[in-house]
Protein backbone atom coordinates (compact mmCIF):
# COMPACT_ATOMS: atom_id res chain seq x y z
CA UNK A 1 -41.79 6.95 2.94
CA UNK A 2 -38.66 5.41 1.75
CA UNK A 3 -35.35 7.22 1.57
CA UNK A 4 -33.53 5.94 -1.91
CA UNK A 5 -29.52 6.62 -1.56
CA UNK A 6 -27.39 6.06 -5.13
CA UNK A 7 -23.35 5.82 -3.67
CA UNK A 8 -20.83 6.56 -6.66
CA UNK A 9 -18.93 3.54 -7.75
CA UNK A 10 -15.78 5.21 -7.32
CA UNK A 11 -16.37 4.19 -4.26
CA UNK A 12 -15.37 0.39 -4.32
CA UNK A 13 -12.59 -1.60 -4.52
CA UNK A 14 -11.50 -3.20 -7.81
CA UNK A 15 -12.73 -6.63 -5.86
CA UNK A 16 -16.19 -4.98 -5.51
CA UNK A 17 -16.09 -4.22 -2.04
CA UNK A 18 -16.72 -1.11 -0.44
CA UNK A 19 -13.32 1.27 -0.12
CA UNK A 20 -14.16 2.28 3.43
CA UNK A 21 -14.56 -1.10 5.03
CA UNK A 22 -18.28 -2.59 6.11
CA UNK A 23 -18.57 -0.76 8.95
CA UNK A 24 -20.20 2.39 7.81
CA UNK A 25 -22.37 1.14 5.64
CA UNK A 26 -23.84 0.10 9.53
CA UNK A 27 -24.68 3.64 9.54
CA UNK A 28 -27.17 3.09 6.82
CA UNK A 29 -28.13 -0.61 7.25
CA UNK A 30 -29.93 0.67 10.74
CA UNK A 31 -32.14 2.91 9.02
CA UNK A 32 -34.77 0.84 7.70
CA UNK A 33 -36.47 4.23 5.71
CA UNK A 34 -33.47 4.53 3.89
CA UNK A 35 -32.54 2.27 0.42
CA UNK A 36 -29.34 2.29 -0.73
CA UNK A 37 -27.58 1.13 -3.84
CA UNK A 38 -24.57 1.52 -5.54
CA UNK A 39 -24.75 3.33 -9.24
CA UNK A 40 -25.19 1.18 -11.97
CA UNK A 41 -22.41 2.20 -13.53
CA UNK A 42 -19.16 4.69 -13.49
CA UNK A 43 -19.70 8.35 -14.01
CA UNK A 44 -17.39 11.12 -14.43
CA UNK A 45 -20.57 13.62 -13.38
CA UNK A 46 -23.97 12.92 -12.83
CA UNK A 47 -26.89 12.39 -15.35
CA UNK A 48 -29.79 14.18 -14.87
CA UNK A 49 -31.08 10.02 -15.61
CA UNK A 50 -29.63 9.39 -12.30
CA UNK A 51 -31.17 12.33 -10.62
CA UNK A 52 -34.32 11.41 -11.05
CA UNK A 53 -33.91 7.79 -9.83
CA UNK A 54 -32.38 8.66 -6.31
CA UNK A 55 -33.50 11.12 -3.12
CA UNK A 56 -29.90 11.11 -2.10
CA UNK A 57 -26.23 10.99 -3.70
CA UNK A 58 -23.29 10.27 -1.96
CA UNK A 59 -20.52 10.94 -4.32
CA UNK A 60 -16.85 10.49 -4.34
CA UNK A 61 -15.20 11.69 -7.80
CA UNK A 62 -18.35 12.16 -10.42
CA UNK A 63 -18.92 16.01 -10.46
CA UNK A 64 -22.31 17.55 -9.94
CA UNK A 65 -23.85 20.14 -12.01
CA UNK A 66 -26.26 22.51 -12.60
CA UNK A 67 -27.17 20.23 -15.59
CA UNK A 68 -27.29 17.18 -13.34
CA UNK A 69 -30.44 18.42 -11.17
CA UNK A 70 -31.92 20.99 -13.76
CA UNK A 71 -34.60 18.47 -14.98
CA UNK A 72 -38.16 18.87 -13.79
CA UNK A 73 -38.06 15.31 -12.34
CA UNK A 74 -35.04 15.99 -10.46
CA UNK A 75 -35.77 13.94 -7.07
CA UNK A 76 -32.16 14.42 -5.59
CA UNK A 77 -32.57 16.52 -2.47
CA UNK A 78 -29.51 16.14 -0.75
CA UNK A 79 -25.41 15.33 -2.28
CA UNK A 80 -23.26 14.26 0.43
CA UNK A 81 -19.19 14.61 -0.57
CA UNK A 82 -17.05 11.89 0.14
CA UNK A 83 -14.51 14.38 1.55
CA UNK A 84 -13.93 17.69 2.91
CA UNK A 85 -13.52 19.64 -1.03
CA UNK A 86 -16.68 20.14 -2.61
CA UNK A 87 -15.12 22.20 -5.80
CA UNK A 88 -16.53 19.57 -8.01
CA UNK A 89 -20.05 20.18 -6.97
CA UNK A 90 -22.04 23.40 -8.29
CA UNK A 91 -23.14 24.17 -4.47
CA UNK A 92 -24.91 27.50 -6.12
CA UNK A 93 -26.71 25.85 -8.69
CA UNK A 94 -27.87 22.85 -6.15
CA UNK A 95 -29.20 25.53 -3.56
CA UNK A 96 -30.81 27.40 -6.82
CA UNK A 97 -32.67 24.02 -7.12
CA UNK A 98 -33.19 23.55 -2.81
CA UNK A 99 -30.65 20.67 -2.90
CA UNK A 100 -28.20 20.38 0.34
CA UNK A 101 -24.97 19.55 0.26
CA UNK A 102 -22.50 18.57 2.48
CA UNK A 103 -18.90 17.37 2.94
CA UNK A 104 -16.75 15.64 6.01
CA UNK A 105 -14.41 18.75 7.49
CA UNK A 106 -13.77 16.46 10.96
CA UNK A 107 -13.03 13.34 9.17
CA UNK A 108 -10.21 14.17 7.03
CA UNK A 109 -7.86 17.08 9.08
CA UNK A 110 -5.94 14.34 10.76
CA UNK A 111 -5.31 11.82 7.76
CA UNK A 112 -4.68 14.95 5.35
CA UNK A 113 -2.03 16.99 7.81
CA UNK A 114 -0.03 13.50 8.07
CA UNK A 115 -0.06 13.13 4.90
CA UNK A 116 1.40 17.05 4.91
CA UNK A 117 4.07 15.87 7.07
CA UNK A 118 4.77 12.10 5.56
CA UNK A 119 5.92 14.45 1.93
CA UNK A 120 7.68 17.46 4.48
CA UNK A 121 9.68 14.22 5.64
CA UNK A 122 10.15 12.39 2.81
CA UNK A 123 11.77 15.92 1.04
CA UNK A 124 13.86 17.04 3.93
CA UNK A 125 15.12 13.38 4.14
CA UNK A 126 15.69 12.89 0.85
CA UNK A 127 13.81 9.52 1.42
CA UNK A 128 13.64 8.47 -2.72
CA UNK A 129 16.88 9.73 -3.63
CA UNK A 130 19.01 7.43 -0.61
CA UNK A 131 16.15 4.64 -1.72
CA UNK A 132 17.72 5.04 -5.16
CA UNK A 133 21.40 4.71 -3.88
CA UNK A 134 20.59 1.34 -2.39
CA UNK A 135 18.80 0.10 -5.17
CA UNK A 136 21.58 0.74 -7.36
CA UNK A 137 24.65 -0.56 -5.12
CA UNK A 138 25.93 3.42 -4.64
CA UNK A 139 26.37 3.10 -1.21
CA UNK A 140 29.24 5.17 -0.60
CA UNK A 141 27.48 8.10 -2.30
CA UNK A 142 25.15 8.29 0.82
CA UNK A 143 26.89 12.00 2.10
CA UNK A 144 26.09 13.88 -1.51
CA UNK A 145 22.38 13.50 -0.48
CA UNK A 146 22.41 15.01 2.98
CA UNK A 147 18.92 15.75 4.15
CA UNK A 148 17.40 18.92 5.99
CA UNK A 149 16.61 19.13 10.25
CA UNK A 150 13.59 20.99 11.45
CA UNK A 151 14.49 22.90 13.54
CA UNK A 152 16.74 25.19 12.09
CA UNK A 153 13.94 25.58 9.59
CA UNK A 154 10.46 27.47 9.34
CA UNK A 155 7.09 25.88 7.86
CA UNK A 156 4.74 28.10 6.37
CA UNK A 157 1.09 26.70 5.69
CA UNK A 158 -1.41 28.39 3.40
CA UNK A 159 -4.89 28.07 4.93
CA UNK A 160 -5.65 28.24 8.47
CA UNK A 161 -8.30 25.96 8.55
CA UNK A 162 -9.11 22.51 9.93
CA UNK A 163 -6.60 20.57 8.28
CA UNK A 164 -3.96 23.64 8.82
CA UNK A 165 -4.35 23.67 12.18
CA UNK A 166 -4.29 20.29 12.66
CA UNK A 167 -1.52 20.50 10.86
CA UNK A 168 0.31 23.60 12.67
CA UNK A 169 -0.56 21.02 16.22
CA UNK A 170 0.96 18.36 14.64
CA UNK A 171 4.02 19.87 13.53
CA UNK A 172 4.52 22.03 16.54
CA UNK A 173 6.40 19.54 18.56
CA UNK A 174 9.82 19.57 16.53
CA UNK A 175 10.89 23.07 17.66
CA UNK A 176 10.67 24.96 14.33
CA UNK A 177 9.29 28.48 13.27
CA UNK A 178 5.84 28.84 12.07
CA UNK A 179 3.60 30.64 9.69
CA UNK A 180 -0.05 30.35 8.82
CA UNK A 181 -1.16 32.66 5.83
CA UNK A 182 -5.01 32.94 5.80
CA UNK A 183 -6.82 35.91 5.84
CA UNK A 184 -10.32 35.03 7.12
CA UNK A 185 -8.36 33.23 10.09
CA UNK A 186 -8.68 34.39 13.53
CA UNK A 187 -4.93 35.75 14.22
CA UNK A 188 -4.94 34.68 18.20
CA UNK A 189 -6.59 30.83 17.40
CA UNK A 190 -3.21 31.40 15.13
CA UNK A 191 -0.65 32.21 17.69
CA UNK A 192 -2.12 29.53 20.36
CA UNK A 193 -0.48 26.93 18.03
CA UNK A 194 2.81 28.78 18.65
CA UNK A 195 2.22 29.77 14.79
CA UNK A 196 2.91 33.77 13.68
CA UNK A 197 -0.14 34.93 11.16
CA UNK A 198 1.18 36.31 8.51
CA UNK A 199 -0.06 37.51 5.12
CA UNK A 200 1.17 35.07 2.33
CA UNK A 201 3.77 37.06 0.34
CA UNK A 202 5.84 38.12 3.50
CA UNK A 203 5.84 34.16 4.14
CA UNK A 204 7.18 32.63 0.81
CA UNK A 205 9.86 34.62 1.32
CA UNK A 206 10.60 33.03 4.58
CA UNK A 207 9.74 29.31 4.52
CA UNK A 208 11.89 26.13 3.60
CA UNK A 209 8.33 24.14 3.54
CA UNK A 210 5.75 25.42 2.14
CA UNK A 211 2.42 23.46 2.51
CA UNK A 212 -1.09 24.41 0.85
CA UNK A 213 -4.30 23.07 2.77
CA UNK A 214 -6.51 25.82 1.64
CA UNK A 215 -9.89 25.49 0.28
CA UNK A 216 -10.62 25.88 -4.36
CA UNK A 217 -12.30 28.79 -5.04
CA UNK A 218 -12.37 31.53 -7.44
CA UNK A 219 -10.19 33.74 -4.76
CA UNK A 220 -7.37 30.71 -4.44
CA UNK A 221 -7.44 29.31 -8.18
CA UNK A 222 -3.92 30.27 -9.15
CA UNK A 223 -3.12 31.73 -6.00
CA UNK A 224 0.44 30.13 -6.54
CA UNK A 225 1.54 31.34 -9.67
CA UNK A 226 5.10 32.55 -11.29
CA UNK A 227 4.90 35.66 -9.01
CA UNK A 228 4.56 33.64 -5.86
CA UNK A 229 6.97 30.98 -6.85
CA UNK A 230 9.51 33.49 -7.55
CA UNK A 231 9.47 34.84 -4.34
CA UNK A 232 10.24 31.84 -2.19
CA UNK A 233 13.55 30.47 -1.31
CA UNK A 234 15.60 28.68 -3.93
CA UNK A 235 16.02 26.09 -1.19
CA UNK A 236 12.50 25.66 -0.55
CA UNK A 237 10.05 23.46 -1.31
CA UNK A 238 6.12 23.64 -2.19
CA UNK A 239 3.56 21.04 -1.04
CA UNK A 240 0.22 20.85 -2.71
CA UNK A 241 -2.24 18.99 -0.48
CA UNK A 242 -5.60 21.17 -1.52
CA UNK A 243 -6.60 21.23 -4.84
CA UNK A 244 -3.91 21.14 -7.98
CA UNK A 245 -5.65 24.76 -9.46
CA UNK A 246 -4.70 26.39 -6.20
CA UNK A 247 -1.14 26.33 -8.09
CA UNK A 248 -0.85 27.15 -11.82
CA UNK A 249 0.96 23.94 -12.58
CA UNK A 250 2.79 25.56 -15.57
CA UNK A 251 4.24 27.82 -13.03
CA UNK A 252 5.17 25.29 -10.80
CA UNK A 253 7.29 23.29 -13.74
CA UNK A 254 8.62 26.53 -15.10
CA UNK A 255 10.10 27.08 -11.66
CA UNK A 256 11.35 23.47 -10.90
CA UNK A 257 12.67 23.48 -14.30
CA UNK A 258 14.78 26.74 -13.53
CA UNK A 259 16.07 25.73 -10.06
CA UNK A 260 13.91 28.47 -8.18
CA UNK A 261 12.75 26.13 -5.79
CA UNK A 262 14.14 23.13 -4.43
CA UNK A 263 11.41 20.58 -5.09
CA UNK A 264 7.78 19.83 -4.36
CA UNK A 265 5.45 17.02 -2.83
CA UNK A 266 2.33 17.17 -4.59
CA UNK A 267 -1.09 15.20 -4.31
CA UNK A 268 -3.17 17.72 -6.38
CA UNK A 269 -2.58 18.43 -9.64
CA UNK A 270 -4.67 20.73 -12.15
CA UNK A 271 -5.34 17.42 -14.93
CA UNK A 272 -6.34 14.46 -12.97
CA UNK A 273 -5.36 11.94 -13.61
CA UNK A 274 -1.96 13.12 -14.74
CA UNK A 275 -1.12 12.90 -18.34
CA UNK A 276 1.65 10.50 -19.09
CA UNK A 277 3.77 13.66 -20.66
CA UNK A 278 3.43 15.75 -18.04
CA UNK A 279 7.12 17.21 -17.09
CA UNK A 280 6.69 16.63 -13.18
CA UNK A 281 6.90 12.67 -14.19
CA UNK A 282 10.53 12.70 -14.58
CA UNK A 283 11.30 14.96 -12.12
CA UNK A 284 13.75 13.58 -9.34
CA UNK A 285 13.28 16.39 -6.67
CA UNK A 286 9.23 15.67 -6.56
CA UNK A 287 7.41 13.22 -5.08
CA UNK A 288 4.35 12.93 -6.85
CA UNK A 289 0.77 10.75 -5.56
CA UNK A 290 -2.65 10.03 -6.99
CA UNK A 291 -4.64 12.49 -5.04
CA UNK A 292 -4.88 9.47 -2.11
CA UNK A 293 -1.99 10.21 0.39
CA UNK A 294 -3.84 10.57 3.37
CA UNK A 295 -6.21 7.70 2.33
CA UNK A 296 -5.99 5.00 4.71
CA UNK A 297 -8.73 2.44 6.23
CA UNK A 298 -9.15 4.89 9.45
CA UNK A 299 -9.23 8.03 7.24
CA UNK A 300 -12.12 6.29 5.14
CA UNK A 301 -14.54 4.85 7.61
CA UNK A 302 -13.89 8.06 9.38
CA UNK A 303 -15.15 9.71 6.30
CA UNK A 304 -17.66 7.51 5.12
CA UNK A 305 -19.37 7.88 9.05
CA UNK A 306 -19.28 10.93 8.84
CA UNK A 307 -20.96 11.62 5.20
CA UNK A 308 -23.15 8.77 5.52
CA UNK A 309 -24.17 10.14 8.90
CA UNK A 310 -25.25 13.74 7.48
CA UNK A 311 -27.91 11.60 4.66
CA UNK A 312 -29.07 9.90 7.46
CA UNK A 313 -29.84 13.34 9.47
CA UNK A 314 -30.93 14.73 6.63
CA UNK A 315 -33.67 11.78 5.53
CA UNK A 316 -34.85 11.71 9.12
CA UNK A 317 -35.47 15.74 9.14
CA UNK A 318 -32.65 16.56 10.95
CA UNK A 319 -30.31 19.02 9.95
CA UNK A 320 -27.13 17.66 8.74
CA UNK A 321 -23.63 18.74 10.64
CA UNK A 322 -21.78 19.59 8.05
CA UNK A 323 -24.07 21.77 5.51
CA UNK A 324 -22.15 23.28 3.01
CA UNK A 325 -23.22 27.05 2.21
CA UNK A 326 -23.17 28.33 -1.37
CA UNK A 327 -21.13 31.78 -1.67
């Protein structure tokens, strides 16, 4: 019986073509049970319409509801996630309704922990302020924007996971100190990456970086707020690369605004896409991008391999790798 797979448009190029190169779609193109198309048009979240068209979703941006599979002819059995967060899909409400879903953990913790350290560099560098000075023939102002070494420093990470610890590996090489705040982390898999485990207000205090990786959920929503700000270093800086609401963004500005931190590399925010008054926009000491930092060609056919492979398991009664459990 055949297999019909709907892909999310968000998932091409303007030119048409797909974002993570042809050779994935190889992935599908060998299974001749499975159909695939792209949807007919762009969604912000899923029609219970388009539900009932497809056995499959593989979805990029477009949220999924409880509203999106709730109607009798719901035929979607398994939503794949075109990425390692799955805070935009109702996972409960999906396994309420026997739907699977998974996302691409392996795929992404290399691309995403560069990304980590392309902002850590670009702030201790001071990479777009000496950009800047060029740009405007200032040249001889080059020693008022001295940047900061490593490894006099220490880098704390929030979330011990797959992309922090690919992370804490990566990083580990330029002689710094290192924390890892995480609580459901196992402290010696910790300390093997020369990292201390620590719980996360005894690190603030101690960290000139400052880097979140950790997974959106009701426990991390907010888990940076004006408290948590407050108690880092006024030379520090914060780095969002997990999911804007794990800061309260207000709390963030509020403490930019007032000098108790140093700056911030974000690629999260909590309103995406940004709105064109928000206060981080004219902000010189952040480096602000579109929630794509780590995207590159590798990262994407490494992705798109890896979630493609899981509908594939799945439509052949095999038991996708990466199954996502509600809870």
């Amino acid at each position: 019986m055949t297999f019909r797979l709907g892909l999310t448009r968000d998932l091409l190029t303007p030119s048409g073509a797909p974002s993570f190169g042809m050779g994935a779609l190889e992935v599908l193109n060998r299974q001749s049970d499975i159909e695939w198309e792209y949807l007919p048009e762009s969604l912000s979240e899923i029609t219970p319409d388009v539900a009932a068209r497809y056995d499959g979703l593989y979805v990029n941006s477009p949220q999924v509801t409880a509203a999106s599979v709730g109607r009798p002819d719901c035929r979607v059995r398994i939503v794949a996630r075109h990425g390692v967060g799955y805070d935009s899909v109702d996972v409960a409400s999906l396994a309420a309704r026997g739907v699977t879903v998974t996302n691409t953990p392996v795929a992404v913790r290399r691309p995403v922990a560069v990304a980590s350290l392309t902002l850590i560099f670009a702030l201790a560098g001071r990479l777009f302020a000496k950009d800047k000075l060029i740009r405007a023939g200032r040249w001889a102002e080059r020693t008022g924007h001295m940047g900061l070494g490593l490894t006099t420093r220490t880098l704390g990470v929030i979330g011990a996971g797959g992309i922090g610890r690919e992370l804490l590996a990566l990083a580990r090489p330029f002689g710094w100190r290192m924390l890892a705040a995480d609580p459901y982390a196992d402290p010696a898999a910790i300390r093997a990456l020369g990292t201390e485990p620590v719980a996360l207000d005894e690190m603030l205090p101690q960290a000139d970086f400052v880097v979140a990786t950790c997974l959106l959920n009701a426990e991390t929503r907010h888990l940076m707020n004006e408290r948590r700000f407050g108690l880092m270093k006024r030379e520090a800086f914060f780095i969002n690369m997990a999911r804007g609401p794990v800061a309260d963004e207000t709390a963030l500005i509020a403490a930019l605004q007032a000098g108790t931190i140093a700056g911030a590399g974000l690629d999260v925010f909590e309103q995406e896409p940004v709105a064109p008054d928000n206060p981080l926009l004219t902000m010189d000491q952040v480096i602000l991008t579109p929630h794509a930092l780590c995207w590159t060609d590798e990262c994407f056919d490494a992705i798109a391999r890896e979630g493609l492979g899981c509908i594939v398991d799945f439509a052949l009664g095999r038991t996708p790798r990466s199954v996502v459990r509600p809870g």
